[in-house]
N, C-alpha and C. Protein backbone atom coordinates (compact mmCIF):
# COMPACT_ATOMS: atom_id res chain seq x y z
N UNK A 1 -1.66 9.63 -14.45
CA UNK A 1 -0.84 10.14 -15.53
C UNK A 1 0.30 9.16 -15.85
N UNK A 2 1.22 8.99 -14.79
CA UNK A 2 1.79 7.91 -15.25
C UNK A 2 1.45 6.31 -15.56
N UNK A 3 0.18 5.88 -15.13
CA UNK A 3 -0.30 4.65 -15.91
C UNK A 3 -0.68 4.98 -17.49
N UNK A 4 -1.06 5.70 -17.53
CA UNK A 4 -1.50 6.54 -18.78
C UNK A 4 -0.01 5.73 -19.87
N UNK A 5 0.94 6.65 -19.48
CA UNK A 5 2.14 7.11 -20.13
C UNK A 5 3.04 5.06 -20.00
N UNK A 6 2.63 4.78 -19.69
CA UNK A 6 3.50 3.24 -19.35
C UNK A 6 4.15 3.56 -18.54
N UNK A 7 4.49 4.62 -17.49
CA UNK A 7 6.07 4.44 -16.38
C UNK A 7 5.70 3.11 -15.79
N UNK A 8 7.17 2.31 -15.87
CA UNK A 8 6.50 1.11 -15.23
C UNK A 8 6.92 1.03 -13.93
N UNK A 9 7.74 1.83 -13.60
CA UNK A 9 8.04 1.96 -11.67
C UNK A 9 7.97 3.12 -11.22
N UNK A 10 7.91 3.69 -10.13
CA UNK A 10 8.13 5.26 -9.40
C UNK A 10 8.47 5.12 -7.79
N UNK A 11 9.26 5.79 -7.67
CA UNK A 11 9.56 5.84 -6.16
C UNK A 11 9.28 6.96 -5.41
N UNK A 12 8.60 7.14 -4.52
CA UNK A 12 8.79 8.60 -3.54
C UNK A 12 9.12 8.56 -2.31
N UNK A 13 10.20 9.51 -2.48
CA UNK A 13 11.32 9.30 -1.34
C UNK A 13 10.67 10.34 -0.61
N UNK A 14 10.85 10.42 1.13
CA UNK A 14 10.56 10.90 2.14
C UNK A 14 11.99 11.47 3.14
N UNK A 15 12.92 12.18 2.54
CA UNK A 15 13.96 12.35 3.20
C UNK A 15 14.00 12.45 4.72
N UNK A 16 13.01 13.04 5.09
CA UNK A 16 12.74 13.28 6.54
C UNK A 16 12.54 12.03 7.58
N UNK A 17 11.87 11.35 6.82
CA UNK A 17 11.34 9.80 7.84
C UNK A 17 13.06 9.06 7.25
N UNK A 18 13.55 9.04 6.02
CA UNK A 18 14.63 8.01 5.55
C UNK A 18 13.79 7.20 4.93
N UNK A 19 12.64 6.99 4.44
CA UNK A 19 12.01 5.92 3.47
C UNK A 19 11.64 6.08 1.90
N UNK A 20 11.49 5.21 1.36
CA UNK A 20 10.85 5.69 0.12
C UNK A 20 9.83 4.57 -0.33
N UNK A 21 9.04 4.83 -1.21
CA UNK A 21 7.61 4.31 -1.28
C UNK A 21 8.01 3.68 -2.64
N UNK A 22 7.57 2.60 -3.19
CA UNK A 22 8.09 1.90 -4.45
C UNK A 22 6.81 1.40 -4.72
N UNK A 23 6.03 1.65 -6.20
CA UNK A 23 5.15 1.32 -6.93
C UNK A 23 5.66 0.71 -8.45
N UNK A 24 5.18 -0.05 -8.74
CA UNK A 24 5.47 -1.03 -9.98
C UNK A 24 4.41 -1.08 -10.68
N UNK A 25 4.54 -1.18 -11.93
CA UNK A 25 2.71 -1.17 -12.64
C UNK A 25 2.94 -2.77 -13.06
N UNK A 26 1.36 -3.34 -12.81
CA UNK A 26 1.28 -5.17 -12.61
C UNK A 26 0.82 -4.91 -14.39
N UNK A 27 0.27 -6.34 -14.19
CA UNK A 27 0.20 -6.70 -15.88
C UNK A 27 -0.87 -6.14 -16.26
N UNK A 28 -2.19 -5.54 -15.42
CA UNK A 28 -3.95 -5.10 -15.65
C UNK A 28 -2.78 -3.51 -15.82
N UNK A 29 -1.69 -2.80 -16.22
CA UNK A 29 -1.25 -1.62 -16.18
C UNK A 29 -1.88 -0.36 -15.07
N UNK A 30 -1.99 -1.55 -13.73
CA UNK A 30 -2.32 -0.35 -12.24
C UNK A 30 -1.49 -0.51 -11.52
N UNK A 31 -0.90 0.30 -11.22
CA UNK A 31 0.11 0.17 -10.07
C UNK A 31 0.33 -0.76 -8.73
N UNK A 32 1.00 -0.71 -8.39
CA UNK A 32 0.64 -1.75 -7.67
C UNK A 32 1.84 -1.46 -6.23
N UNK A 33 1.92 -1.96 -5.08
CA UNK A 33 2.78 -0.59 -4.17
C UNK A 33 3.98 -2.55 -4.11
N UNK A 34 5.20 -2.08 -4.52
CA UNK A 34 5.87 -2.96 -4.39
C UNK A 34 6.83 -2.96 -2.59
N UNK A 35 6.74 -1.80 -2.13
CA UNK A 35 7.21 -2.01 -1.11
C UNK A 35 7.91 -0.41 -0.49
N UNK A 36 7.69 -0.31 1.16
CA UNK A 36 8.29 0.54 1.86
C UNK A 36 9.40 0.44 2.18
N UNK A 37 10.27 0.97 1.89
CA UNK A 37 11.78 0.63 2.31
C UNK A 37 12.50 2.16 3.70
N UNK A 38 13.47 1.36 4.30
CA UNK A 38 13.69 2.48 5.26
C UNK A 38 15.26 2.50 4.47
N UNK A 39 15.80 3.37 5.36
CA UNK A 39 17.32 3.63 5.21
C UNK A 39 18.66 2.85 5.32
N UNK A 40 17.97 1.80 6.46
CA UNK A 40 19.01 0.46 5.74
C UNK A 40 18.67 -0.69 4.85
N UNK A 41 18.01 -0.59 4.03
CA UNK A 41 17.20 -1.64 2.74
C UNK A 41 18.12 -1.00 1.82
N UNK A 42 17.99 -2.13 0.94
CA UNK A 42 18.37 -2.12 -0.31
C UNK A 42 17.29 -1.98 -1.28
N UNK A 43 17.17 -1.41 -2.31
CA UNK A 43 15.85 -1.78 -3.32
C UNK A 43 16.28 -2.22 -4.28
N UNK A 44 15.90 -3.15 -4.86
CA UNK A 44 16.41 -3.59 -6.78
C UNK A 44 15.53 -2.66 -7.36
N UNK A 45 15.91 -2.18 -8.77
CA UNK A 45 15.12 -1.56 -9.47
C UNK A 45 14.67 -2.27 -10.45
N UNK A 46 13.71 -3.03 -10.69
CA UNK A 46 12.28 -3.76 -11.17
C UNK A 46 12.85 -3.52 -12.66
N UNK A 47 13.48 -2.04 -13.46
CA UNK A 47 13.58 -2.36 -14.74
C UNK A 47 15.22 -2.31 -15.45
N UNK A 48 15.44 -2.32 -14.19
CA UNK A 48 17.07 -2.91 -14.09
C UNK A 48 17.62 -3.90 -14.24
N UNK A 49 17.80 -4.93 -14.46
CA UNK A 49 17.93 -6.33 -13.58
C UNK A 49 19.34 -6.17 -12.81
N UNK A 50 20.27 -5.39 -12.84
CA UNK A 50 21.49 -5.73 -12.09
C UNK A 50 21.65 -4.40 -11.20
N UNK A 51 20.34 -3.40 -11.43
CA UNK A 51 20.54 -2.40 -10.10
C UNK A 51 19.90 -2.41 -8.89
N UNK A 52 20.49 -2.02 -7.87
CA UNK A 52 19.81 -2.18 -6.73
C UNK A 52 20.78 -0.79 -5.99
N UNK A 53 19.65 -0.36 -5.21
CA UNK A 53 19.96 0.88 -5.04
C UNK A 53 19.91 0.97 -2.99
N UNK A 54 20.87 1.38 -1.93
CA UNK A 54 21.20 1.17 -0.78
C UNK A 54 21.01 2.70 -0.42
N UNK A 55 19.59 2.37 0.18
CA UNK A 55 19.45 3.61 0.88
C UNK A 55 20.03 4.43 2.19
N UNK A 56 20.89 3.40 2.60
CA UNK A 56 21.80 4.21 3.60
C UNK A 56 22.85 4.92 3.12
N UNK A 57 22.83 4.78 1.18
CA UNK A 57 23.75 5.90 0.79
C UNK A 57 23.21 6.93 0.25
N UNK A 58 21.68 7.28 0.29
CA UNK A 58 21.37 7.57 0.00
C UNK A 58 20.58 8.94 1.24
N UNK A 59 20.11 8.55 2.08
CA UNK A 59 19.75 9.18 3.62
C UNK A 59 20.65 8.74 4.38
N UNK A 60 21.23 10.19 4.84
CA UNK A 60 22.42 10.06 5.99
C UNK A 60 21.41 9.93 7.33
N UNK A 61 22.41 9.95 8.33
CA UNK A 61 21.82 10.12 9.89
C UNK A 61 20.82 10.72 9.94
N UNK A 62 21.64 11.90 9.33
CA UNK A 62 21.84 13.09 10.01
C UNK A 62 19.88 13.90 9.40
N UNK A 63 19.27 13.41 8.30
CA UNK A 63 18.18 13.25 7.64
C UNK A 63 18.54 14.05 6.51
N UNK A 64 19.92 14.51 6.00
CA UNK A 64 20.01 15.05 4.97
C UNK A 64 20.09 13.87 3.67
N UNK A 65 20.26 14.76 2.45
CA UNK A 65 20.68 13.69 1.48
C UNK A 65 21.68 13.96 1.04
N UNK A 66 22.35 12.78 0.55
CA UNK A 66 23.59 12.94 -0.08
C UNK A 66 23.24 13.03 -1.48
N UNK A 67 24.35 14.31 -1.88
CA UNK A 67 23.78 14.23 -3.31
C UNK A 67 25.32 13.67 -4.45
């Protein structure tokens, strides 16, 4: 559905482990898995150019989230 639609990134976050899953759609418009990140990574966001997003502010210790 979302190749369908053009989303050209998606993330799914796993609050419990602290990770999140990062998919990017390549140039054939299939996704493509850009990378596992844990709770102290940083991620850039692919249709950002100047965001990047720090998942240790994002998943505390404690496995809650900050909202």
């Amino acid at each position: 559905m979302y190749e369908q639609n053009g989303v050209s990134e998606y993330w799914l976050a796993f609050p419990l482990d602290k990770v999140a899953d990062v998919y990017v759609l390549n140039k054939d418009n299939k996704y493509q898995r850009s990378g596992l990140y844990q709770y102290h990574d940083k991620i850039k966001v692919e249709i950002f150019e100047d965001l990047e997003i720090d998942l240790g502010l994002v998943f505390t210790k404690d496995k809650e989230i900050l909202l």
